[in-house]
C-alpha atoms as a PDB file:
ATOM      1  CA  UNK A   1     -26.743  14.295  -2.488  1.00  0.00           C
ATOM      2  CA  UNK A   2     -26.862  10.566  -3.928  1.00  0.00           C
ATOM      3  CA  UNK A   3     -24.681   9.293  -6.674  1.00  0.00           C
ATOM      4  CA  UNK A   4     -26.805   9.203  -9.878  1.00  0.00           C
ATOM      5  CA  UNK A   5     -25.888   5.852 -11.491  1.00  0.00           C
ATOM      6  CA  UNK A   6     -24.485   7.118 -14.464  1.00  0.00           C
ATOM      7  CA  UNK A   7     -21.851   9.243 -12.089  1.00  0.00           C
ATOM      8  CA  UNK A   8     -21.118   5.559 -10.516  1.00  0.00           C
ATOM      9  CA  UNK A   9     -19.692   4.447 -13.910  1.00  0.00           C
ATOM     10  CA  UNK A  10     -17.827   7.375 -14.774  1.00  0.00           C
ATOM     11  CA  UNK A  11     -15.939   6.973 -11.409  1.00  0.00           C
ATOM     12  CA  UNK A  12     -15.335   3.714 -11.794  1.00  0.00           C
ATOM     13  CA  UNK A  13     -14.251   4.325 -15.774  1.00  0.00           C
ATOM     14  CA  UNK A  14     -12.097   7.190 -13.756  1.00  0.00           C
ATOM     15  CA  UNK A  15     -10.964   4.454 -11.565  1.00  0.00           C
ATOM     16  CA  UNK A  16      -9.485   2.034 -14.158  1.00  0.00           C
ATOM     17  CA  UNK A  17      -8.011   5.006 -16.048  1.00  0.00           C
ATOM     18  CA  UNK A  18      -6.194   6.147 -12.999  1.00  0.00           C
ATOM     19  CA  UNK A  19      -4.438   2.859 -12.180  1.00  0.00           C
ATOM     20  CA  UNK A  20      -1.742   3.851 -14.121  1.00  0.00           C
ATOM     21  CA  UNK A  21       1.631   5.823 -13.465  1.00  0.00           C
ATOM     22  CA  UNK A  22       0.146   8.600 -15.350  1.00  0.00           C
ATOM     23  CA  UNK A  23      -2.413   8.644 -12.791  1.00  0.00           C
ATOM     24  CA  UNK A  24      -0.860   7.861  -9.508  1.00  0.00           C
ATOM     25  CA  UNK A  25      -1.250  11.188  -8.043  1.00  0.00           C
ATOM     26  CA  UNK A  26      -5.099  11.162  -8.700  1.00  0.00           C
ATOM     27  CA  UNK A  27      -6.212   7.735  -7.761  1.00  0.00           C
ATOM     28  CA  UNK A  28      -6.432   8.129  -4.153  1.00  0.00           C
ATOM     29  CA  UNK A  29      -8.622  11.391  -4.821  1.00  0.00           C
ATOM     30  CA  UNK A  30     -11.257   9.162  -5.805  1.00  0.00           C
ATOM     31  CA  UNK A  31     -11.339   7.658  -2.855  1.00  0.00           C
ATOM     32  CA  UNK A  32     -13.071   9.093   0.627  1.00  0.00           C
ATOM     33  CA  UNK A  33     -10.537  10.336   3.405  1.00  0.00           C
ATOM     34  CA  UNK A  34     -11.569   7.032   5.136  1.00  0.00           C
ATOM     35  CA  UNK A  35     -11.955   4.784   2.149  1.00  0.00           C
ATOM     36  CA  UNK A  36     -11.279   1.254   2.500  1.00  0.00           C
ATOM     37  CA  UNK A  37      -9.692  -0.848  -0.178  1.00  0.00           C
ATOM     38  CA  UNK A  38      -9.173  -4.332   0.252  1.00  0.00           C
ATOM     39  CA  UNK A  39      -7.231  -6.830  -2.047  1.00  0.00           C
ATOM     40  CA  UNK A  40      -9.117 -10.036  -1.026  1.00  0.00           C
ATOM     41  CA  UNK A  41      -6.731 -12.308  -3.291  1.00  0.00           C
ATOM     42  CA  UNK A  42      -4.117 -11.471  -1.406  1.00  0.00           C
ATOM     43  CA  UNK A  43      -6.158 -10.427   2.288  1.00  0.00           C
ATOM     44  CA  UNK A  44      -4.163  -7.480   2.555  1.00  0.00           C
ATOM     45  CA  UNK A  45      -6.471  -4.495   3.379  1.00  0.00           C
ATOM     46  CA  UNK A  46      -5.702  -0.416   2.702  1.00  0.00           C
ATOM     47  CA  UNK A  47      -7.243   1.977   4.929  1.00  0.00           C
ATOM     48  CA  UNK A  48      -7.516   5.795   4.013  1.00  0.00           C
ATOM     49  CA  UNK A  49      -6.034   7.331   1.210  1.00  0.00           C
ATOM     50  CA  UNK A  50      -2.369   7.569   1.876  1.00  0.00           C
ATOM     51  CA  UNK A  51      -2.280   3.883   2.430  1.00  0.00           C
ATOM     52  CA  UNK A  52      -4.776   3.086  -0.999  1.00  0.00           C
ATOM     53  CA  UNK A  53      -2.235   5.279  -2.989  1.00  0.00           C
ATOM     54  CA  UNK A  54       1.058   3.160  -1.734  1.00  0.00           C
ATOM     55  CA  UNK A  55      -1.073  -0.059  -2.301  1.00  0.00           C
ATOM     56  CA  UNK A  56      -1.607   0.821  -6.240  1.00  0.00           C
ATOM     57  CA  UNK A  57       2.197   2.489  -6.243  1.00  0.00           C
ATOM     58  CA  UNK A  58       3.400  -1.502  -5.492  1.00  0.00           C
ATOM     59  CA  UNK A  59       1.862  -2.788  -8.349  1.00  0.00           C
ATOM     60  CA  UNK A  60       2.748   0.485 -10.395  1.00  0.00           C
ATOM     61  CA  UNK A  61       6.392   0.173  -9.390  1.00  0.00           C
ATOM     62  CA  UNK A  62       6.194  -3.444 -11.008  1.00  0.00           C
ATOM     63  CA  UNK A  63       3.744  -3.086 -13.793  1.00  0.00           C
ATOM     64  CA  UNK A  64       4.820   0.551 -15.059  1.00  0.00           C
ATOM     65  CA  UNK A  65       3.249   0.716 -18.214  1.00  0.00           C
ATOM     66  CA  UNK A  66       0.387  -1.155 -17.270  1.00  0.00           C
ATOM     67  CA  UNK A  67      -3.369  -0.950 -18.138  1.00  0.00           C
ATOM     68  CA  UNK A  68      -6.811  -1.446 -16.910  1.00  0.00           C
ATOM     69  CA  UNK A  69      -9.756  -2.380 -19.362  1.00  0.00           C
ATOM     70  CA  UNK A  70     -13.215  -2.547 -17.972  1.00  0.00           C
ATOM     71  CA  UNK A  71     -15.489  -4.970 -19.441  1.00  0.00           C
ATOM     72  CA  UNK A  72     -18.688  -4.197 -17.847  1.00  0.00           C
ATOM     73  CA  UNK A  73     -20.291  -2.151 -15.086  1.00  0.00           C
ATOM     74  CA  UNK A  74     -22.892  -2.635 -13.305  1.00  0.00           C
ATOM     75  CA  UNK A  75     -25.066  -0.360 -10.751  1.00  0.00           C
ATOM     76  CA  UNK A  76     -27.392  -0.522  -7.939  1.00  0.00           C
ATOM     77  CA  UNK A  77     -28.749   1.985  -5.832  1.00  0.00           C
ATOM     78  CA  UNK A  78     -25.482   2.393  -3.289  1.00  0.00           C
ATOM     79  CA  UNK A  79     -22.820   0.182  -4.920  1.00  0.00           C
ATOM     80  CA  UNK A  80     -21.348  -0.473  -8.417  1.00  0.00           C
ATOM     81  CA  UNK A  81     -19.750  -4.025  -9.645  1.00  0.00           C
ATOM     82  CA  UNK A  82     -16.860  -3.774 -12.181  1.00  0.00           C
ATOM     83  CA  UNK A  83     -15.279  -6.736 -14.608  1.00  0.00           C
ATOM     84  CA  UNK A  84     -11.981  -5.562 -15.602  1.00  0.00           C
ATOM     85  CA  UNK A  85      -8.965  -6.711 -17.157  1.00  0.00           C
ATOM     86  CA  UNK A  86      -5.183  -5.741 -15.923  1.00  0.00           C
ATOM     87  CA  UNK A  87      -2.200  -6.747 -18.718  1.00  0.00           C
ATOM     88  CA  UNK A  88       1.331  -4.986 -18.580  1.00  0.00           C
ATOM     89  CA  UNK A  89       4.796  -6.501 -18.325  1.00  0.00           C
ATOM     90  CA  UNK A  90       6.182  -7.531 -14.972  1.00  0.00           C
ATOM     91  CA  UNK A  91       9.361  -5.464 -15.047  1.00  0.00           C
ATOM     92  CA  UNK A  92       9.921  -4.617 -10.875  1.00  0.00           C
ATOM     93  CA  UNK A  93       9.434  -6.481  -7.933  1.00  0.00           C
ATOM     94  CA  UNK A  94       6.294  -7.020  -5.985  1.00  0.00           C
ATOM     95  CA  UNK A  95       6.706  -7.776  -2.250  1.00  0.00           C
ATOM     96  CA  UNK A  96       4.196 -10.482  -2.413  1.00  0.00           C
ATOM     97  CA  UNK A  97       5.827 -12.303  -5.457  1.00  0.00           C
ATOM     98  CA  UNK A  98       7.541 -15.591  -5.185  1.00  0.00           C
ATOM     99  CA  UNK A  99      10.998 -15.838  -6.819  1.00  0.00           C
ATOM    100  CA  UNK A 100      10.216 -17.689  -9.773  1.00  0.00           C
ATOM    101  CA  UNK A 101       8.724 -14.372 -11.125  1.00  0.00           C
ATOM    102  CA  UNK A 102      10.123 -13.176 -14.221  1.00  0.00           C
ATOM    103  CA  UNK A 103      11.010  -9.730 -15.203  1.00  0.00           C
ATOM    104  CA  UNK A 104       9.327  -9.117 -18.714  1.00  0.00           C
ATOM    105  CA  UNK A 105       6.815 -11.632 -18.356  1.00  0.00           C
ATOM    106  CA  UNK A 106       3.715 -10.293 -20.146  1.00  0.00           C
ATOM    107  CA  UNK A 107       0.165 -10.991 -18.327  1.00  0.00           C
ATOM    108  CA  UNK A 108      -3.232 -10.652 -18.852  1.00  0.00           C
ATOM    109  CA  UNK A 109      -5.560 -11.192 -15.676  1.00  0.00           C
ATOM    110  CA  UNK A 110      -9.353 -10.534 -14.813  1.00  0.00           C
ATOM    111  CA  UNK A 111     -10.878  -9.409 -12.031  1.00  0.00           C
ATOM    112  CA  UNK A 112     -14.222  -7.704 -10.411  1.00  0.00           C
ATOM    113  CA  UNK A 113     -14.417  -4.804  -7.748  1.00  0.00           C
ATOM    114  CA  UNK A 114     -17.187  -3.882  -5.607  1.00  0.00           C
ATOM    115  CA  UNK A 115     -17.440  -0.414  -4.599  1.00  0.00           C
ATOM    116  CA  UNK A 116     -19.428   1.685  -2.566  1.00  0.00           C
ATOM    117  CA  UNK A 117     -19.790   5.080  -2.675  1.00  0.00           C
ATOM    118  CA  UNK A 118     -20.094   8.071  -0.586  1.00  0.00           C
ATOM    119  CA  UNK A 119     -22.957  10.894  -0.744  1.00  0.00           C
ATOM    120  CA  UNK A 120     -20.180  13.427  -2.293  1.00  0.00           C
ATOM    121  CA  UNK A 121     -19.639  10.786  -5.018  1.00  0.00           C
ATOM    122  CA  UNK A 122     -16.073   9.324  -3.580  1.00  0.00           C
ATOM    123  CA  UNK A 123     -15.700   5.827  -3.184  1.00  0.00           C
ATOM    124  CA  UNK A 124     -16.162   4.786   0.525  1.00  0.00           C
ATOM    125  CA  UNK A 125     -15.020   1.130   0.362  1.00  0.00           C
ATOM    126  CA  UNK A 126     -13.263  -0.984  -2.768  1.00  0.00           C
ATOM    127  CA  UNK A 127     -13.500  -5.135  -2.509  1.00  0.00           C
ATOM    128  CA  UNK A 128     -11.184  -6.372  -5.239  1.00  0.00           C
ATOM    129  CA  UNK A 129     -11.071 -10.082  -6.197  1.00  0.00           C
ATOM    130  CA  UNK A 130      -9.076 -11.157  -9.318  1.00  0.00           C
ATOM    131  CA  UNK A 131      -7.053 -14.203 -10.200  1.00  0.00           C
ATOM    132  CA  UNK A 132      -4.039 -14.716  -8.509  1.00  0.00           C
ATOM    133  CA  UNK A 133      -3.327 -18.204  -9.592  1.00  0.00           C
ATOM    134  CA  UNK A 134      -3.725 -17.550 -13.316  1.00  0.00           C
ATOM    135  CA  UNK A 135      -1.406 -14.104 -12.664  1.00  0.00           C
ATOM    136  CA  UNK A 136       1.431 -16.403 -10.951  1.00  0.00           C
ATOM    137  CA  UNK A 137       1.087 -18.989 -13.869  1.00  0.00           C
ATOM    138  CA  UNK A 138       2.123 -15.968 -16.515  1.00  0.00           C
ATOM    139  CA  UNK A 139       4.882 -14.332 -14.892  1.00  0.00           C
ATOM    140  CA  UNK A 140       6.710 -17.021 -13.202  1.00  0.00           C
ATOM    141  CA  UNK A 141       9.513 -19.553 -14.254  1.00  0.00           C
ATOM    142  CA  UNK A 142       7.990 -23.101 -14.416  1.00  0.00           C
ATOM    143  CA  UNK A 143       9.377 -24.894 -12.165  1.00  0.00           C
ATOM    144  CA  UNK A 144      11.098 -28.379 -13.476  1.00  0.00           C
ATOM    145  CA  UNK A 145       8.995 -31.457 -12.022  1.00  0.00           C
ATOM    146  CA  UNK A 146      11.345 -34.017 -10.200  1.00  0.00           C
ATOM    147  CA  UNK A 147      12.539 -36.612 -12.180  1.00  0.00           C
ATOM    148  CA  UNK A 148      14.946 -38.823  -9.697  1.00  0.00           C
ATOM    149  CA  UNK A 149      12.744 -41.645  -8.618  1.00  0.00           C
ATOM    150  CA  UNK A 150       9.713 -41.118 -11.175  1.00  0.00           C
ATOM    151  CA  UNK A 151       9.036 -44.585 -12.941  1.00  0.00           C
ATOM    152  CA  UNK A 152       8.121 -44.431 -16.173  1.00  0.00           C
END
């Protein structure tokens, strides 16, 4: 069996939906037993489901009330492209996070995934690439420039 195109979009409309805490314990159903996920913003890749589910628990654990908002899908015969937008308040820590993050800093960041699916309809592989740089600029402290030394 091939995924029909319009199944495609539903799983990746299940996909954003599920990237909550409401639907932690169904995200990495979606996903094959083999699935690969990888963050390529911050090169960390997630192989199989155990590891997909405590990738999306990190950023759960900090964003808890977080949301996903897809802007547009797109399908081709074995693959599916989705623009999305994550907001929520930063209210945990996130290993990869420099200090200067801020606890109740609101954010609002886009991104695309690829994904690929399997015959049975699961997603095989996940390529995420969103924007780190603008995330870091919302949720951390700015820093004070140096001032000792600066001529006017």
């Amino acid at each position: 069996m091939t995924i029909s195109p319009s199944d495609m979009t539903a799983r990746v409309q299940e996909w954003a939906d599920s990237f909550s805490l409401d639907g932690l314990d169904r995200f990495p159903g979606l996903y094959t037993e083999d699935a690969v996920a990888e963050d390529r913003s911050f090169k960390r890749t997630h192989r199989g489901r155990a590891q997909i589910r405590a990738w999306v628990a990190e950023y759960l654990d900090a964003v808890p009330e977080g949301s996903t908002e897809l802007r547009r899908v797109q399908v081709a015969p074995d693959h599916a492209v989705a623009q999305w937008v994550w907001s929520g308040t930063l209210s945990g820590r996130l290993a990869l996070l420099p200090p200067s993050a801020v606890s109740g800093a609101r954010f609002t960041v886009e991104g695309v995934s690829i994904f690929n699916f399997a015959d049975d309809g699961l997603i095989s592989r996940e390529e995420t690439y969103w924007n780190v740089a603008d995330f870091l600029q919302q949720i951390c402290a700015p820093t004070q420039a140096p001032t000792e030394g600066v001529r006017p």
